[in-house]
Protein backbone atom coordinates (compact mmCIF):
# COMPACT_ATOMS: atom_id res chain seq x y z
CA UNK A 1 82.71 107.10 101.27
CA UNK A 2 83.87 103.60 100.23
CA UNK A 3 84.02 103.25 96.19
CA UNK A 4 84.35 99.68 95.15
CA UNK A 5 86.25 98.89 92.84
CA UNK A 6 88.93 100.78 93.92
CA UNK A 7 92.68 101.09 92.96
CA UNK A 8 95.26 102.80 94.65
CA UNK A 9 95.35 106.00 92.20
CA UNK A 10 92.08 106.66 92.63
CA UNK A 11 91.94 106.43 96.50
CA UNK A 12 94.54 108.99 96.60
CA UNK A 13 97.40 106.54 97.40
CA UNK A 14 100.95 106.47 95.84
CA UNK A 15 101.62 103.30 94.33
CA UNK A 16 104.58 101.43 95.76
CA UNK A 17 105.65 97.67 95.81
CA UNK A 18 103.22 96.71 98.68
CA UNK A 19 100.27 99.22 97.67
CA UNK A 20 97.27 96.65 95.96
CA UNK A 21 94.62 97.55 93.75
CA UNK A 22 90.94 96.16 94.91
CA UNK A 23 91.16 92.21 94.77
CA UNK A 24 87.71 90.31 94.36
CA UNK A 25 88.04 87.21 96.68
CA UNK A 26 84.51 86.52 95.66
CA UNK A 27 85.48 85.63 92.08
CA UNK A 28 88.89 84.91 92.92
CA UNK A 29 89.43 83.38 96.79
CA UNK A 30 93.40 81.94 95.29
CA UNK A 31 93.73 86.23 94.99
CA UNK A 32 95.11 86.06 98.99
CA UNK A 33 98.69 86.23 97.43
CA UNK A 34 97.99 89.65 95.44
CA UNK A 35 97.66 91.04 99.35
CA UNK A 36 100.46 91.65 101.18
CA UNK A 37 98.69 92.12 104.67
CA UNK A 38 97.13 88.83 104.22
CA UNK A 39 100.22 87.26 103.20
CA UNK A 40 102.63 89.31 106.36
CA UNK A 41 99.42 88.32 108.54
CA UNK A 42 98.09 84.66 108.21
CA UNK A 43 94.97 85.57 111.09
CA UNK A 44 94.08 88.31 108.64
CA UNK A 45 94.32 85.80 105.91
CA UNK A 46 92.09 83.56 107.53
CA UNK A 47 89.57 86.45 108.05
CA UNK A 48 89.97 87.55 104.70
CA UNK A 49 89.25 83.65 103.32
CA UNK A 50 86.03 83.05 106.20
CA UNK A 51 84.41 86.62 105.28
CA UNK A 52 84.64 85.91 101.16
CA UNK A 53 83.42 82.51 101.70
CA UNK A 54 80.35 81.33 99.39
CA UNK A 55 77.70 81.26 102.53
CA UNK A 56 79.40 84.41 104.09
CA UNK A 57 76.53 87.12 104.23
CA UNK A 58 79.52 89.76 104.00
CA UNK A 59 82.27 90.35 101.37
CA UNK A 60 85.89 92.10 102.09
CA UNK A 61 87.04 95.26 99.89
CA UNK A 62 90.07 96.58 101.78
CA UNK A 63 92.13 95.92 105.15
CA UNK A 64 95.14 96.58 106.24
CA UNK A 65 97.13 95.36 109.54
CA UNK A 66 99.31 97.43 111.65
CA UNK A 67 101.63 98.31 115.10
CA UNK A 68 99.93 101.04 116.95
CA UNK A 69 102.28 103.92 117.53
CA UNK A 70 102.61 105.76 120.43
CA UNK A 71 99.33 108.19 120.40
CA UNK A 72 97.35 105.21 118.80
CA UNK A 73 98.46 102.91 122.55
CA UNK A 74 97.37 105.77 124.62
CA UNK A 75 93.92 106.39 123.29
CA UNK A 76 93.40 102.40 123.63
CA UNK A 77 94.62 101.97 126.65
CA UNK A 78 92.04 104.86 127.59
CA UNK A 79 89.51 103.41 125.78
CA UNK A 80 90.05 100.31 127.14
CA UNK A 81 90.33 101.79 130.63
CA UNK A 82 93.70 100.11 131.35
CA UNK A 83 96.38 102.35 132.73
CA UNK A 84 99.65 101.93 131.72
CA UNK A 85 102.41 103.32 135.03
CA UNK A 86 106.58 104.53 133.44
CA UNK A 87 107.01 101.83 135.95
CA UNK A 88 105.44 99.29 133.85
CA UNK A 89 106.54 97.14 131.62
CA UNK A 90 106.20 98.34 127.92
CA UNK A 91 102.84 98.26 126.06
CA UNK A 92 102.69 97.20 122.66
CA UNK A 93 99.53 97.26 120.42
CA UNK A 94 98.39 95.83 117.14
CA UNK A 95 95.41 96.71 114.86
CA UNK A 96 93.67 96.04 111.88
CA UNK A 97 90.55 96.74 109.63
CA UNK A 98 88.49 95.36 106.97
CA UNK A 99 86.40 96.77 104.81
CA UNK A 100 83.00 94.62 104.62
CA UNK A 101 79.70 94.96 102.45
CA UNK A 102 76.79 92.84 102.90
CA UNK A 103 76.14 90.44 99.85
CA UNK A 104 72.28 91.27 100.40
CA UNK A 105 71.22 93.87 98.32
CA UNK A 106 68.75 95.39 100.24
CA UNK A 107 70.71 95.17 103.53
CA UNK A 108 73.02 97.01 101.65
CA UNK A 109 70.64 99.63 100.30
CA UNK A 110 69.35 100.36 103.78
CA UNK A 111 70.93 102.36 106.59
CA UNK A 112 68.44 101.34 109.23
CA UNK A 113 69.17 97.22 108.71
CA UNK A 114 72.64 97.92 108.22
CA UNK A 115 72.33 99.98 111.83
CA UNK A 116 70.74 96.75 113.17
CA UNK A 117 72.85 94.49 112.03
CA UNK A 118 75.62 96.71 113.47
CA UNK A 119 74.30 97.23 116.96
CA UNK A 120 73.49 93.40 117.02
CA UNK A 121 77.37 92.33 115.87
CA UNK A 122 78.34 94.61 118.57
CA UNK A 123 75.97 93.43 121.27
CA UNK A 124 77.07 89.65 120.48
CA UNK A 125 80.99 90.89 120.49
CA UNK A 126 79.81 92.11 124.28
CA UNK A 127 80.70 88.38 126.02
CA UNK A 128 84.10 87.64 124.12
CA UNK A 129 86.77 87.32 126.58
CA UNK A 130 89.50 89.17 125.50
CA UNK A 131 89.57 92.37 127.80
CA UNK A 132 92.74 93.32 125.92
CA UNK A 133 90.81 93.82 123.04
CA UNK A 134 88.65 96.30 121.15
CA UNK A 135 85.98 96.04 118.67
CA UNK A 136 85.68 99.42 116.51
CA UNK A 137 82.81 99.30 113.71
CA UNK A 138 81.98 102.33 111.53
CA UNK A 139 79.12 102.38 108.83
CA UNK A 140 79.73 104.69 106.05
CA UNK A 141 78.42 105.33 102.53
CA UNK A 142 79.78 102.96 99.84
CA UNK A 143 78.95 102.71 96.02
CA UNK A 144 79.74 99.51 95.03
CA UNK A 145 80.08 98.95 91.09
CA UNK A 146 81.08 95.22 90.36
CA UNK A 147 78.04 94.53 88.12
CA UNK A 148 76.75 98.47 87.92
CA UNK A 149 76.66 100.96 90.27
CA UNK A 150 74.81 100.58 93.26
CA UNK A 151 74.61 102.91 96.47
CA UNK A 152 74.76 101.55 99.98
CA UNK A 153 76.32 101.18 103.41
CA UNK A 154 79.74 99.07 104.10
CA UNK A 155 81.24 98.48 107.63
CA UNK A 156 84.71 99.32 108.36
CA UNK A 157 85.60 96.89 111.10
CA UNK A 158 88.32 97.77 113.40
CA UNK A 159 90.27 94.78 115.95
CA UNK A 160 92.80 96.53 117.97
CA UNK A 161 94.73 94.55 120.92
CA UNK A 162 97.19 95.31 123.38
CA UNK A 163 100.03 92.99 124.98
CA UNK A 164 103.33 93.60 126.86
CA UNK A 165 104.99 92.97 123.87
CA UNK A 166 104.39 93.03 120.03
CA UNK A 167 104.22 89.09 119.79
CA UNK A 168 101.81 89.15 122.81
CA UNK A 169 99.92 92.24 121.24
CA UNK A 170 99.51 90.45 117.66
CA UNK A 171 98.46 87.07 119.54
CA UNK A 172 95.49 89.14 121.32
CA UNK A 173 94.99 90.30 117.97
CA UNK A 174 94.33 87.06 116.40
CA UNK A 175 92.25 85.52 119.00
CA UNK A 176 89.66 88.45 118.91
CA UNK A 177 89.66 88.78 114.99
CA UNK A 178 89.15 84.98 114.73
CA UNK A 179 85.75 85.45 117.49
CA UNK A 180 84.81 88.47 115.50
CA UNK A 181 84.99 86.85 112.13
CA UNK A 182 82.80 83.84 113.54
CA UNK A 183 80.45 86.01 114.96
CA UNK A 184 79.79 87.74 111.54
CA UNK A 185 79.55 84.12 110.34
CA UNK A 186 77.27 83.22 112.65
CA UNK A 187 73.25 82.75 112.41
CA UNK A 188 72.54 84.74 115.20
CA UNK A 189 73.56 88.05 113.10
CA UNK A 190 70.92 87.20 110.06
CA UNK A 191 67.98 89.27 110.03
CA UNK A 192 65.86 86.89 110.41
């Protein structure tokens, strides 16, 4: 379950010089430089700034950005049924995720138009070109409490690339985090 606000304490984290407490980009959008992935990442940044946006239909609550270690490049190359020979040159991978709620309250509330919504983002990720790339989305539970408690559903959004080499891996990255982001800022997700 997602629990917004959140700080690292509570979400069972240790605090160290990187670790952030929840950051409203709502309220706040010059907060980018109290996130370290954001600031290490500029594509995430640019997510981060698109999806907190005044006519953005979502809002961010957490992400993070990483390389994919060894088990973590199997399973997508499987996943993305590309096989990878000893002969080959190496693999690298790169991932992220961010943590999104919908701004409208009873999208939020409701598991069946947060479903939709879901199936449609992934249907319209179906054309991107980048067949290096995978789109990952997982609704879960969330209580948001920025002005009192409320129960919903948030979307943990998942971009994971590969490349045959980090720089190439990141760049893959980028590209299909950038189409993702417009798609979620796109009129052909609304409801309507």
């Amino acid at each position: 379950m997602l629990v917004v606000p959140w700080t690292v304490a509570e979400a069972g984290g240790v605090a160290s010089a990187t670790a952030a407490d929840f950051v409203d980009l709502r309220e706040n959008p010059y907060d980018l430089d109290h996130i370290p992935e954001a600031e290490q990442y500029p594509p995430l940044m640019q997510a981060l700034r698109a999806l907190n946006a005044a006519r953005s239909a979502l809002f961010t609550v957490k992400c993070d950005a990483w390389q994919l270690d060894s088990a973590e490049l199997e399973d997508l190359c499987d996943q993305l049924d590309i096989r990878v020979d000893a002969m080959d040159a190496a693999v690298c991978g790169f991932a992220s995720y961010i943590d999104l709620v919908w701004r409208d309250r009873t999208i939020f509330a409701s598991f069946h138009q947060s479903e939709q919504l879901l199936h449609r983002l992934t249907r319209l990720a179906m054309p991107i070109d980048q067949p290096s790339a995978m789109l990952d989305c997982v609704l879960r539970p969330a209580v948001v409490d920025l002005t009192g408690p409320q129960e919903g559903f948030a979307i943990s959004l998942y971009i994971k690339a590969l490349g045959p080499d980090a720089f190439t891996a990141k760049q893959v990255w980028a590209a299909a985090l950038e189409a993702t982001v417009a798609l979620l800022r796109s009129k052909d997700l609304s409801m309507s």
